[in-house]
Protein backbone atom coordinates (compact mmCIF):
# COMPACT_ATOMS: atom_id res chain seq x y z
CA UNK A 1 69.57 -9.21 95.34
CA UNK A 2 67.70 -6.75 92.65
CA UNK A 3 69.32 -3.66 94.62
CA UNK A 4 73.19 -5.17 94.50
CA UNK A 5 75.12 -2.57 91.94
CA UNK A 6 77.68 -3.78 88.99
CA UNK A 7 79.87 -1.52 91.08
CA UNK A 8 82.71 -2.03 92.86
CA UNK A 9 82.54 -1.80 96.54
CA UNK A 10 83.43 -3.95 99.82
CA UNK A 11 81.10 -6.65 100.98
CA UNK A 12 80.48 -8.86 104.04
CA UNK A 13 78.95 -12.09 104.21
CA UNK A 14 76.39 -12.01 107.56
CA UNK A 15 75.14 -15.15 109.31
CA UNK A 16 72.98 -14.93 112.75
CA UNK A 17 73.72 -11.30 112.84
CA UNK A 18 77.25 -11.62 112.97
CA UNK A 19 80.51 -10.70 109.98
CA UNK A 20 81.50 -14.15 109.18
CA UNK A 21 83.87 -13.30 105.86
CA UNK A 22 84.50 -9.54 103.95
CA UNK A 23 85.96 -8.51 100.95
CA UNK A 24 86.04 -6.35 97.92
CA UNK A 25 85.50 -6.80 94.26
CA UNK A 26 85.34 -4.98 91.17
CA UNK A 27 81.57 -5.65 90.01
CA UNK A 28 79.50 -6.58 93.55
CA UNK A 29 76.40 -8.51 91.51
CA UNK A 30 78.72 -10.36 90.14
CA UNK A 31 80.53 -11.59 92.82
CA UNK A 32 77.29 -12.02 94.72
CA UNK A 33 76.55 -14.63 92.30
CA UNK A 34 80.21 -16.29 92.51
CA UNK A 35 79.10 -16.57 96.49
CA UNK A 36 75.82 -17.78 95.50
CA UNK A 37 76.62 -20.28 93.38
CA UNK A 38 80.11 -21.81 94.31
CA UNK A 39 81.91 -20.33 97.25
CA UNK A 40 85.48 -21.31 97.12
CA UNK A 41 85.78 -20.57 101.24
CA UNK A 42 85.45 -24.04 102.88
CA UNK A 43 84.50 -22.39 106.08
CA UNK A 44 82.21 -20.20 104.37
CA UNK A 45 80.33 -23.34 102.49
CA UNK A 46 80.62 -24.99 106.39
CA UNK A 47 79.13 -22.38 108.22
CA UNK A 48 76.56 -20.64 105.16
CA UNK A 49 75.27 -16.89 105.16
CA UNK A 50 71.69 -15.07 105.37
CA UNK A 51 72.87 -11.80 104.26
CA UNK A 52 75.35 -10.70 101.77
CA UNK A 53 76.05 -6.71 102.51
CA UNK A 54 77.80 -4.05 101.06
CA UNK A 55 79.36 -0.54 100.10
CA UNK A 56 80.07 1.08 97.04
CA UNK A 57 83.06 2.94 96.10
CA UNK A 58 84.32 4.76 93.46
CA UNK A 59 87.46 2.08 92.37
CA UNK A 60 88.28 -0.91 93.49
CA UNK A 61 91.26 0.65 95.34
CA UNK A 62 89.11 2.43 97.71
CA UNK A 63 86.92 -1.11 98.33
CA UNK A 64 90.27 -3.17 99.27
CA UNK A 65 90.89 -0.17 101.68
CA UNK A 66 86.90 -0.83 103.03
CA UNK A 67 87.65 -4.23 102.98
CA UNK A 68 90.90 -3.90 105.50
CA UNK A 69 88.85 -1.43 107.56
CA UNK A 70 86.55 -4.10 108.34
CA UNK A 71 88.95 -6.75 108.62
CA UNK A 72 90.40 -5.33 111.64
CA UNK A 73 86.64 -4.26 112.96
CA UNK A 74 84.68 -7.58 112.82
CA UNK A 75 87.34 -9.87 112.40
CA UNK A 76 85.46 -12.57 110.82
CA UNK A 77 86.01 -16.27 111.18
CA UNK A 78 86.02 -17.37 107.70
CA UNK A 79 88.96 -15.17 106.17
CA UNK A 80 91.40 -17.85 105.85
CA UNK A 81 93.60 -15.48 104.21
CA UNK A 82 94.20 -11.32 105.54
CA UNK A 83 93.40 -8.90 102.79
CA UNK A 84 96.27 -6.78 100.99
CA UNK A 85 97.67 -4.46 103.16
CA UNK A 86 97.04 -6.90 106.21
CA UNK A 87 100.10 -7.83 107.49
């Protein structure tokens, strides 16, 4: 958690080895801490995660454009709702 950048970047929340939720945010510590300490995902709070992952990128633009990339690559169960750009 020490390592996680105030950058923006794409993330994906890991449990048992496996992509259970991603997304992208403007400031990743920060929204590793919203995760943390209130997730708003009821199948994310169901299920819980061991590993919170992620990529930096140079504006948030380019993260939501991670964030679709890996959408469509693990297709994880607890996005209850596609990204931008999903449909």
């Amino acid at each position: 958690m020490s390592n996680i950048p105030s950058s923006p970047g794409a993330y994906r929340l890991i449990k048992d080895n496996v992509v259970i939720y991603v997304g992208s945010a403007k400031n990743l510590l920060e929204r590793y801490f919203d995760w943390a300490n209130n997730p708003d995902n009821p199948h994310v709070k169901q299920r819980g995660w061991d590993t919170f992952a992620w990529q930096t990128t140079s504006t948030h633009n380019e993260a939501r454009r991670l964030e679709l990339k890996w959408y469509y690559h693990f297709q994880p169960v607890c996005n209850m709702v596609a990204p931008p750009g999903a449909a």
